[in-house]
PDB file of N, CA and C in Angstrom:
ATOM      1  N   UNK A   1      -8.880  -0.470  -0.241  1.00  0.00           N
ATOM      2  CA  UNK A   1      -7.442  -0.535  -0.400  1.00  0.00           C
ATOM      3  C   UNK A   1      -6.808   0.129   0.815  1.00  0.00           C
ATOM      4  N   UNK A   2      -5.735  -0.591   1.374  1.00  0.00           N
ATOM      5  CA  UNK A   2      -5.205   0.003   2.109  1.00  0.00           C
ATOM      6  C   UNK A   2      -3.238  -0.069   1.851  1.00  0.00           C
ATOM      7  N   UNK A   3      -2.643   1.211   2.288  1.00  0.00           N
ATOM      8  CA  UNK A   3      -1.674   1.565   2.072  1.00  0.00           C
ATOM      9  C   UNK A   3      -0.699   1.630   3.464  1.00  0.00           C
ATOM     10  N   UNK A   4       0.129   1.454   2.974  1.00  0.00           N
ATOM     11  CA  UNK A   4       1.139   2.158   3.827  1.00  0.00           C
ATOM     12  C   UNK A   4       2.613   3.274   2.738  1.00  0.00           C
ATOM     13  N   UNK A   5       2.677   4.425   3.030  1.00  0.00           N
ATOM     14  CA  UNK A   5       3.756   5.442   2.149  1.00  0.00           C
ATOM     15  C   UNK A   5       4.644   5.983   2.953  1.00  0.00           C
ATOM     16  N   UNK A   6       5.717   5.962   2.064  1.00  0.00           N
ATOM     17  CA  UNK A   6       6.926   6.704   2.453  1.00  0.00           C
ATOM     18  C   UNK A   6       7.332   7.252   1.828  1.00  0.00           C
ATOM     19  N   UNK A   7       8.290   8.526   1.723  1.00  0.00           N
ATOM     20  CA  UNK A   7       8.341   9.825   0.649  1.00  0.00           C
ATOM     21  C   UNK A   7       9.715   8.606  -0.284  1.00  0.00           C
ATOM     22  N   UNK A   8       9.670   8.929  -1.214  1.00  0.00           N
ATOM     23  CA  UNK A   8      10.338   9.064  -2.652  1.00  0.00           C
ATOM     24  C   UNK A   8      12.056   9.293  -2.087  1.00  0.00           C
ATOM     25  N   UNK A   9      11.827  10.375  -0.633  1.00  0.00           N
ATOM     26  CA  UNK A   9      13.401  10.764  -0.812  1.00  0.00           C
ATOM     27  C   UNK A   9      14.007   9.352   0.436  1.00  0.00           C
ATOM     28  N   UNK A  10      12.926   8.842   1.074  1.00  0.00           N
ATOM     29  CA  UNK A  10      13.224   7.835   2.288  1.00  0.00           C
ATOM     30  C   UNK A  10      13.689   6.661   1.255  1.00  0.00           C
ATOM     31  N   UNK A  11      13.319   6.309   0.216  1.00  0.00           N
ATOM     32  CA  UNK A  11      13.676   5.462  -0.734  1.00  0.00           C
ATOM     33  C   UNK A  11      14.696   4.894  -1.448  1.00  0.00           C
ATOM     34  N   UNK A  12      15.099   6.691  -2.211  1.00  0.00           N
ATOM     35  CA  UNK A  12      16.291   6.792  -2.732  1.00  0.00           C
ATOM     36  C   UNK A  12      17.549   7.198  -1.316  1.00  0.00           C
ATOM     37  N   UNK A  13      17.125   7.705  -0.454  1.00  0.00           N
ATOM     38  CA  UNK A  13      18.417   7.884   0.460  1.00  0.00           C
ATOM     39  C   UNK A  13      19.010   6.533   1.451  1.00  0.00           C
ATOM     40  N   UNK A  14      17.559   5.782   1.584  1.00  0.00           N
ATOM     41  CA  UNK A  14      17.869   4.428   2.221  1.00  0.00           C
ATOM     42  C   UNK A  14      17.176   3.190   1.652  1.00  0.00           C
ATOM     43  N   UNK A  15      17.843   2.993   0.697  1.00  0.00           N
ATOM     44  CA  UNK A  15      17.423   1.791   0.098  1.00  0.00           C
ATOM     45  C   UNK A  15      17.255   0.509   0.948  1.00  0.00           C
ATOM     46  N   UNK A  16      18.020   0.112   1.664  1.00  0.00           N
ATOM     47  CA  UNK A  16      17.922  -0.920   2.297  1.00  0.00           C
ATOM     48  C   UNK A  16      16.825  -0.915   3.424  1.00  0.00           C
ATOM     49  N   UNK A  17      16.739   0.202   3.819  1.00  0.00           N
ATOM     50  CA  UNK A  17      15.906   0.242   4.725  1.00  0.00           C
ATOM     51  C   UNK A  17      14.483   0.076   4.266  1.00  0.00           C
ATOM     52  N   UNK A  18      14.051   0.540   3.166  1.00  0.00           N
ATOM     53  CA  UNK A  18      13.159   0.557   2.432  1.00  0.00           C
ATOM     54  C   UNK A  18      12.550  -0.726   1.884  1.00  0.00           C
ATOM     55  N   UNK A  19      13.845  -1.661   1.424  1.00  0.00           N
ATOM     56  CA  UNK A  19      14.094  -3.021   1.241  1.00  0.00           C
ATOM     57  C   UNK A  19      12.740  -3.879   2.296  1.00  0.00           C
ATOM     58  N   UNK A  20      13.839  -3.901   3.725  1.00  0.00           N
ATOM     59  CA  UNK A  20      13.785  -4.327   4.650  1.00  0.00           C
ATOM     60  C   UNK A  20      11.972  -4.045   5.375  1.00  0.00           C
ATOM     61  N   UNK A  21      11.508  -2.502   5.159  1.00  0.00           N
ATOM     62  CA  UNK A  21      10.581  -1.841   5.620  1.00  0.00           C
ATOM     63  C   UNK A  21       9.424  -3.298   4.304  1.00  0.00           C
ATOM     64  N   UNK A  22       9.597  -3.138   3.132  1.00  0.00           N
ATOM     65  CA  UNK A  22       8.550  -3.867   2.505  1.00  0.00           C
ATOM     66  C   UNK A  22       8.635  -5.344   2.682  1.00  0.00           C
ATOM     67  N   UNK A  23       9.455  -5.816   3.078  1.00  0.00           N
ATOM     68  CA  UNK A  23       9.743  -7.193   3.518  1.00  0.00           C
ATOM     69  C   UNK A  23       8.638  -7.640   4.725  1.00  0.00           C
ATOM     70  N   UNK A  24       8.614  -6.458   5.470  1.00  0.00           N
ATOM     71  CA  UNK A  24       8.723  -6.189   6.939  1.00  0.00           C
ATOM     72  C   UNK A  24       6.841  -6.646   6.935  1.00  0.00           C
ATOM     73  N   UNK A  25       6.555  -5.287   5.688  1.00  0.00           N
ATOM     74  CA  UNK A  25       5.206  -5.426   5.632  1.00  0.00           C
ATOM     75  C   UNK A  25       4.487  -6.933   4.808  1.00  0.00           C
ATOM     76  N   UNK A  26       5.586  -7.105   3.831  1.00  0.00           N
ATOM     77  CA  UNK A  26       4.837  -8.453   3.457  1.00  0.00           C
ATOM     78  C   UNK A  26       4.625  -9.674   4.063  1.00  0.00           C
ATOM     79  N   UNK A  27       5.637 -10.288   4.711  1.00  0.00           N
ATOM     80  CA  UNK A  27       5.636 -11.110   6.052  1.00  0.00           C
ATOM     81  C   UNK A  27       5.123 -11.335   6.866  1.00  0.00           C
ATOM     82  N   UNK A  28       4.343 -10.033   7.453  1.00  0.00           N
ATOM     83  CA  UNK A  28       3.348  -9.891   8.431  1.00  0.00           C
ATOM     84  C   UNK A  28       2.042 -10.039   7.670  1.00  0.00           C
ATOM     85  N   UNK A  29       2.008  -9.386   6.432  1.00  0.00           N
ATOM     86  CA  UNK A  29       0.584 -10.227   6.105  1.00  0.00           C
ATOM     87  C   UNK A  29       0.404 -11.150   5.662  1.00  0.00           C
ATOM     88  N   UNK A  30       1.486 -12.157   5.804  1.00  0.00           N
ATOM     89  CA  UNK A  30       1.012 -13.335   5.293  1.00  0.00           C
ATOM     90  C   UNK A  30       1.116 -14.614   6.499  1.00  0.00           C
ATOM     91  N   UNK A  31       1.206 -13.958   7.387  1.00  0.00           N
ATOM     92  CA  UNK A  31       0.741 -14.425   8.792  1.00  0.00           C
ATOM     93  C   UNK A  31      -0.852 -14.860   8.903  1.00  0.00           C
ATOM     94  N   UNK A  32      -1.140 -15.699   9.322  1.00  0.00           N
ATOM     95  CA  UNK A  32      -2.760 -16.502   9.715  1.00  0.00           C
ATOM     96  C   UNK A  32      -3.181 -15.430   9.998  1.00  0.00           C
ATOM     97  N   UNK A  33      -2.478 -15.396  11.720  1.00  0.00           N
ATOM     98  CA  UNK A  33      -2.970 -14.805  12.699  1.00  0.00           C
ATOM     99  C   UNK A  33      -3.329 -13.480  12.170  1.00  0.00           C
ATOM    100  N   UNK A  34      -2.903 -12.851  11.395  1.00  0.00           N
ATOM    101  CA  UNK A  34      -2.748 -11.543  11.149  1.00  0.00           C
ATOM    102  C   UNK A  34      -3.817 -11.224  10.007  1.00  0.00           C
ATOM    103  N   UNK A  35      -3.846 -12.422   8.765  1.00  0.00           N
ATOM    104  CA  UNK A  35      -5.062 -12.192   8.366  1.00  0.00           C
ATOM    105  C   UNK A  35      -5.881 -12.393   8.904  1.00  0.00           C
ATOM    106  N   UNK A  36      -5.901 -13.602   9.742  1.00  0.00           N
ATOM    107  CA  UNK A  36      -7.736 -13.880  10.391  1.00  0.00           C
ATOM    108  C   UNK A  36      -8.114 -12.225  11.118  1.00  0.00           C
ATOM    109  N   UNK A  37      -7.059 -11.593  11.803  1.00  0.00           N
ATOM    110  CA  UNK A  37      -7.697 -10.472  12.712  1.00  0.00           C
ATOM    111  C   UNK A  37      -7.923  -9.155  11.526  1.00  0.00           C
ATOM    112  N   UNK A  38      -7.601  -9.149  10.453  1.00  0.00           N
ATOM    113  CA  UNK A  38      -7.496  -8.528   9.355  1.00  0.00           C
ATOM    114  C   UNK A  38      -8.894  -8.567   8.668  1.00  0.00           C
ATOM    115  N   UNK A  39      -9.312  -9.761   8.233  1.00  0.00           N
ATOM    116  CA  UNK A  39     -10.639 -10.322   7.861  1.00  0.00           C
ATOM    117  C   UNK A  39     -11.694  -9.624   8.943  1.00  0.00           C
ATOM    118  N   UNK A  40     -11.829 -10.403   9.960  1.00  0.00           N
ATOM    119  CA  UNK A  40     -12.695 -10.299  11.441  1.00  0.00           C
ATOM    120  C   UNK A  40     -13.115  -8.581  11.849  1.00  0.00           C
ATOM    121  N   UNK A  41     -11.961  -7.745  11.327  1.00  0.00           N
ATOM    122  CA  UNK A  41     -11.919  -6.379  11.439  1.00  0.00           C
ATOM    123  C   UNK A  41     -12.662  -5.514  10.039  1.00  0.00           C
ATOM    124  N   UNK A  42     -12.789  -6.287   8.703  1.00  0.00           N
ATOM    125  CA  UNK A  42     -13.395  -5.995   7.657  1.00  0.00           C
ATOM    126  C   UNK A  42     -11.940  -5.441   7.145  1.00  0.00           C
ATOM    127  N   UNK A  43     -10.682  -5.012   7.603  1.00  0.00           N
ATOM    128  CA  UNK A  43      -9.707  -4.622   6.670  1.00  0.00           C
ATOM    129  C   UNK A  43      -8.988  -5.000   5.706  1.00  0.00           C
ATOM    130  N   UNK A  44      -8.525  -4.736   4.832  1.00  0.00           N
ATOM    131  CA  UNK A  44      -8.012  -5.381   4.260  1.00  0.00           C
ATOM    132  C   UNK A  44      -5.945  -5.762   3.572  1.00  0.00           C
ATOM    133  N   UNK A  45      -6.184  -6.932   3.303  1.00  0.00           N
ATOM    134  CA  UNK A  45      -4.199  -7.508   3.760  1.00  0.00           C
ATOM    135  C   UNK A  45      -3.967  -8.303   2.521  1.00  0.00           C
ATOM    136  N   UNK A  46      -4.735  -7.989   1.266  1.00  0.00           N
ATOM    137  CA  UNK A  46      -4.088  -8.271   0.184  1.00  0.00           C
ATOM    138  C   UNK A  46      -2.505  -7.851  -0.224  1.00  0.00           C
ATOM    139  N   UNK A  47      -1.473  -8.700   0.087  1.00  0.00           N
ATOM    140  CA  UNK A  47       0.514  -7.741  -0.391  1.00  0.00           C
ATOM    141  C   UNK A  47       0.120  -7.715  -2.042  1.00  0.00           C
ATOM    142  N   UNK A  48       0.402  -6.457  -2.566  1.00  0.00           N
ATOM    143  CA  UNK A  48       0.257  -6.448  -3.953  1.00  0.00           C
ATOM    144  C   UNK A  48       1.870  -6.061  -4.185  1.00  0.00           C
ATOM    145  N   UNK A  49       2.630  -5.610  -3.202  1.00  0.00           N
ATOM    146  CA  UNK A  49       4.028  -4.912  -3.273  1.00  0.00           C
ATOM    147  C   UNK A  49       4.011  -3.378  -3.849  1.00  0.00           C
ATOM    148  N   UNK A  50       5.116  -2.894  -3.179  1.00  0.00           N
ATOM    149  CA  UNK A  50       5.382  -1.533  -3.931  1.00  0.00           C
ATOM    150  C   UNK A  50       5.246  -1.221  -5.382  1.00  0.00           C
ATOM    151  N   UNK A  51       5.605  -1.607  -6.080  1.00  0.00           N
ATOM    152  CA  UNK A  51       5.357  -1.293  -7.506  1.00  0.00           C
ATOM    153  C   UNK A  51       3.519  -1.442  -7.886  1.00  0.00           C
ATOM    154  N   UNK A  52       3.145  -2.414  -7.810  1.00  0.00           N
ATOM    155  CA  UNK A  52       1.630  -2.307  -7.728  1.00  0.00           C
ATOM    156  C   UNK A  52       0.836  -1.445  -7.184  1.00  0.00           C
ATOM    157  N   UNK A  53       1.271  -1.545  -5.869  1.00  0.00           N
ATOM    158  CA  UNK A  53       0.358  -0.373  -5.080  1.00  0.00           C
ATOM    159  C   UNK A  53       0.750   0.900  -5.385  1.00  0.00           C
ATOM    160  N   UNK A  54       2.067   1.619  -6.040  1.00  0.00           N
ATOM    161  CA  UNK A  54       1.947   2.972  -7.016  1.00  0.00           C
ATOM    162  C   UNK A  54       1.015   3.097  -7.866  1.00  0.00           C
ATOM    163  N   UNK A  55       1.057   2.316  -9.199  1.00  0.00           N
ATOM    164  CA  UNK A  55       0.538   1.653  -9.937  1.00  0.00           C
ATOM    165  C   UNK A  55      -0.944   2.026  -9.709  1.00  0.00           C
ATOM    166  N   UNK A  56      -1.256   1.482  -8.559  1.00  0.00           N
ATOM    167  CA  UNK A  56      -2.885   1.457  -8.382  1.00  0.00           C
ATOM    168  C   UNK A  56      -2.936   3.009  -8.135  1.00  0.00           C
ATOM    169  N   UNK A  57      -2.543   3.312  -7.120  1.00  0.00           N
ATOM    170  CA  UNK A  57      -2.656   4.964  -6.918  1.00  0.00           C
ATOM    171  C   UNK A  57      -2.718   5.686  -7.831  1.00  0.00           C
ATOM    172  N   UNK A  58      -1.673   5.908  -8.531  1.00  0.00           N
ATOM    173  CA  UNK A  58      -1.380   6.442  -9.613  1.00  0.00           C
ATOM    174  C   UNK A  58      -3.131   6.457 -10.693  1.00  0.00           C
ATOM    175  N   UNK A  59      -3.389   4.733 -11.198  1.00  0.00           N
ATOM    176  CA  UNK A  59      -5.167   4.710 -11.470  1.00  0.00           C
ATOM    177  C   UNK A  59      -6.023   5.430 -10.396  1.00  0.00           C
ATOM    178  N   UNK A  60      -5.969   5.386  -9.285  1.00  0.00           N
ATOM    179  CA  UNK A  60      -7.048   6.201  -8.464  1.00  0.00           C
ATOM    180  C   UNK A  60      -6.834   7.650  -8.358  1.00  0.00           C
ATOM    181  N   UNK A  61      -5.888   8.101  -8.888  1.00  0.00           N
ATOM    182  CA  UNK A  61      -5.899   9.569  -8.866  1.00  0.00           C
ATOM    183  C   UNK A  61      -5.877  10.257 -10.247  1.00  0.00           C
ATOM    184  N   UNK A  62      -5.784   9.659 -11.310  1.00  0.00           N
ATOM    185  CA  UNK A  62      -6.291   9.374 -12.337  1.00  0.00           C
ATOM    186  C   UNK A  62      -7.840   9.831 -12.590  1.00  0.00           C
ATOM    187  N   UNK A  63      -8.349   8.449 -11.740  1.00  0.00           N
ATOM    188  CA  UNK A  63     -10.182   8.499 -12.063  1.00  0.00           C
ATOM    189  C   UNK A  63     -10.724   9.676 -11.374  1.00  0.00           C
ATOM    190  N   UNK A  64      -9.966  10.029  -9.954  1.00  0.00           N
ATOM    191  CA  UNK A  64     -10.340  10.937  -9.285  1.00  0.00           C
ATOM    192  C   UNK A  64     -10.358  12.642 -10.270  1.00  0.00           C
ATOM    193  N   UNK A  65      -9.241  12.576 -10.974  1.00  0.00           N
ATOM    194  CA  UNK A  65      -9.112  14.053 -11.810  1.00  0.00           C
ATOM    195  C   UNK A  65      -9.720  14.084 -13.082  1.00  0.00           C
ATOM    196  N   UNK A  66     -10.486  12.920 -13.286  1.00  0.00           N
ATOM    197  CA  UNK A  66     -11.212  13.206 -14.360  1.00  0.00           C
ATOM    198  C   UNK A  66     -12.951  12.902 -14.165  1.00  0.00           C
ATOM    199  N   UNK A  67     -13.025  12.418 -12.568  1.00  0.00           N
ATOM    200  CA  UNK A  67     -14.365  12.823 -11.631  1.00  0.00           C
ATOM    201  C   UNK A  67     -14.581  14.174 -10.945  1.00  0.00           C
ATOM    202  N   UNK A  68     -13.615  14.958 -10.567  1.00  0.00           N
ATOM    203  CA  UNK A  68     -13.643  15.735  -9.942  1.00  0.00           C
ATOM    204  C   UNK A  68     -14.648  16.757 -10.046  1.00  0.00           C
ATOM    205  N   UNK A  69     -15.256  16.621 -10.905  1.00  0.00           N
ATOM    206  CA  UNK A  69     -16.387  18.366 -11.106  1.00  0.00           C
ATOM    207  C   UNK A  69     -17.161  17.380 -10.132  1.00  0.00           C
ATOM    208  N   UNK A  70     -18.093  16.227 -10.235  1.00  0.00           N
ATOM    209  CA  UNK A  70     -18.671  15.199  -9.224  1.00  0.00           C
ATOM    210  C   UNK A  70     -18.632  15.596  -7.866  1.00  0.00           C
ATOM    211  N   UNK A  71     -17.646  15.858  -7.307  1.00  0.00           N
ATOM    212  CA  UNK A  71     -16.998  15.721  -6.104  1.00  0.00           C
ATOM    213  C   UNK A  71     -17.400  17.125  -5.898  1.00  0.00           C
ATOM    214  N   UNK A  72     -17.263  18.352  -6.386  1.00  0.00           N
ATOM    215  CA  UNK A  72     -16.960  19.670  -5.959  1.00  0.00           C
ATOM    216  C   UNK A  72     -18.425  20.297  -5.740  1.00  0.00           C
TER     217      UNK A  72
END
């Protein structure tokens, strides 16, 4: 999974920009060019959108705090 974040207060103080910023990112991955070099690189350019990709986090930090003795 890969992310891109911005604080909570960049959100609520500039909505539009924020708007514009996820637009910005979805567009570009749904470019060929951009997946083929995406693929070719092993990274990955699935757009799930903002609400999802919280969502997911939110589950991975989740599994993480109830793995954690594992880890330590």
């Amino acid at each position: 999974m890969r992310g891109f974040a911005v604080t909570n207060e960049f959100k609520s103080k500039y909505p539009e920009r924020y708007t514009k910023l996820a637009q910005a990112f979805e567009s570009t991955l749904a470019r060929k060019d951009v997946q083929k070099f995406l693929k070719s690189s092993d990274i990955g350019g699935v757009w799930v959108g903002p609400e999802r990709a919280t969502e997911m986090m939110v589950e991975n930090y989740e599994t993480f705090k109830t793995y954690k003795y594992l880890l330590d």
